[in-house]
Protein backbone atom coordinates (compact mmCIF):
# COMPACT_ATOMS: atom_id res chain seq x y z
CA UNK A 1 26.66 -30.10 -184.79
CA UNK A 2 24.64 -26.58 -185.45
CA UNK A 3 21.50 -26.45 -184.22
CA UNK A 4 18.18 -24.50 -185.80
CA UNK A 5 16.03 -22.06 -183.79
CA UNK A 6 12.66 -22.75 -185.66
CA UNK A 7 10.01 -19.95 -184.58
CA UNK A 8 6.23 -19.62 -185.52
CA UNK A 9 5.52 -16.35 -186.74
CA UNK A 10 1.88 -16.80 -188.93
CA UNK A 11 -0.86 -19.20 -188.03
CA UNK A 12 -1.94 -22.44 -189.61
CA UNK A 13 -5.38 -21.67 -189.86
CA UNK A 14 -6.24 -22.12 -193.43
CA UNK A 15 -2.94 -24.09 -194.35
CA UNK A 16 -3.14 -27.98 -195.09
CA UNK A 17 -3.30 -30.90 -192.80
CA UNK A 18 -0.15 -31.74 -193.88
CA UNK A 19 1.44 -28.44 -193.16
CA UNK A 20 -0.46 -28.42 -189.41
CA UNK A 21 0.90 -31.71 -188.73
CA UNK A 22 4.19 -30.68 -189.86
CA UNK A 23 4.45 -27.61 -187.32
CA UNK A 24 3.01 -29.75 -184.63
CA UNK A 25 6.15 -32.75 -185.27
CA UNK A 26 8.61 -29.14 -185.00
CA UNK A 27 7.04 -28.55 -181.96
CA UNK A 28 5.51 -25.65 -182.41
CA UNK A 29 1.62 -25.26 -181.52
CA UNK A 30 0.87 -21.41 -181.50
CA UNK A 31 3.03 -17.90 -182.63
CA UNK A 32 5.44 -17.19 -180.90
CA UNK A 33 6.56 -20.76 -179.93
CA UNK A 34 10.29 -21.56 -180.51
CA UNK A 35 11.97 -24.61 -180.99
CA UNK A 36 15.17 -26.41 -180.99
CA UNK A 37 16.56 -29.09 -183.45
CA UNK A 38 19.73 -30.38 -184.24
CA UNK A 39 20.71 -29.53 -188.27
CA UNK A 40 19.58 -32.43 -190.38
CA UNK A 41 18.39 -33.47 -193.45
CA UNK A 42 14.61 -34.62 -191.85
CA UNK A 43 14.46 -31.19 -190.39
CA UNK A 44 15.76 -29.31 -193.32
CA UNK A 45 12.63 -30.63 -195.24
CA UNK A 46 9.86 -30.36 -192.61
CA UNK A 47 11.15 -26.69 -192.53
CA UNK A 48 10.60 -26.37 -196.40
CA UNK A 49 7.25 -27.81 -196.34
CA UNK A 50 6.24 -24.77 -193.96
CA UNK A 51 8.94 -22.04 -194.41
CA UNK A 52 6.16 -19.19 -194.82
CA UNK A 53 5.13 -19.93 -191.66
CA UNK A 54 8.47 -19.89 -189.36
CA UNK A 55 11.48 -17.94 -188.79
CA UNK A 56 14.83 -20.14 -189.10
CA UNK A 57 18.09 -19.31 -187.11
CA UNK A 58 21.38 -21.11 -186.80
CA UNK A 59 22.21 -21.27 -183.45
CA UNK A 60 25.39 -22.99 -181.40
């Protein structure tokens, strides 16, 4: 199964709770910080709910 490289490349400061919780359940606390998850539906949306906020790569 491909996996996504999710990076944090702008802050949360200012954003929503929702969208702070959201990169905290990715994994990701601070820029800069990468993370690993497998491709799937749950992930697909938490990454929509904060795509101006991460990088997303496909990685094997």
């Amino acid at each position: 199964m491909p996996r996504l490289k999710v990076t944090q490349v702008r802050s949360s400061i200012g954003g929503k709770a929702n969208q702070r919780n959201t990169l905290r359940s990715l994994g990701l606390k601070r820029i800069g910080d990468c993370a690993a998850h497998e491709d799937r539906p749950e992930i697909r949306g938490m990454i929509a709910t904060v795509t101006h906020l991460v990088n997303v790569e496909e990685v094997e």
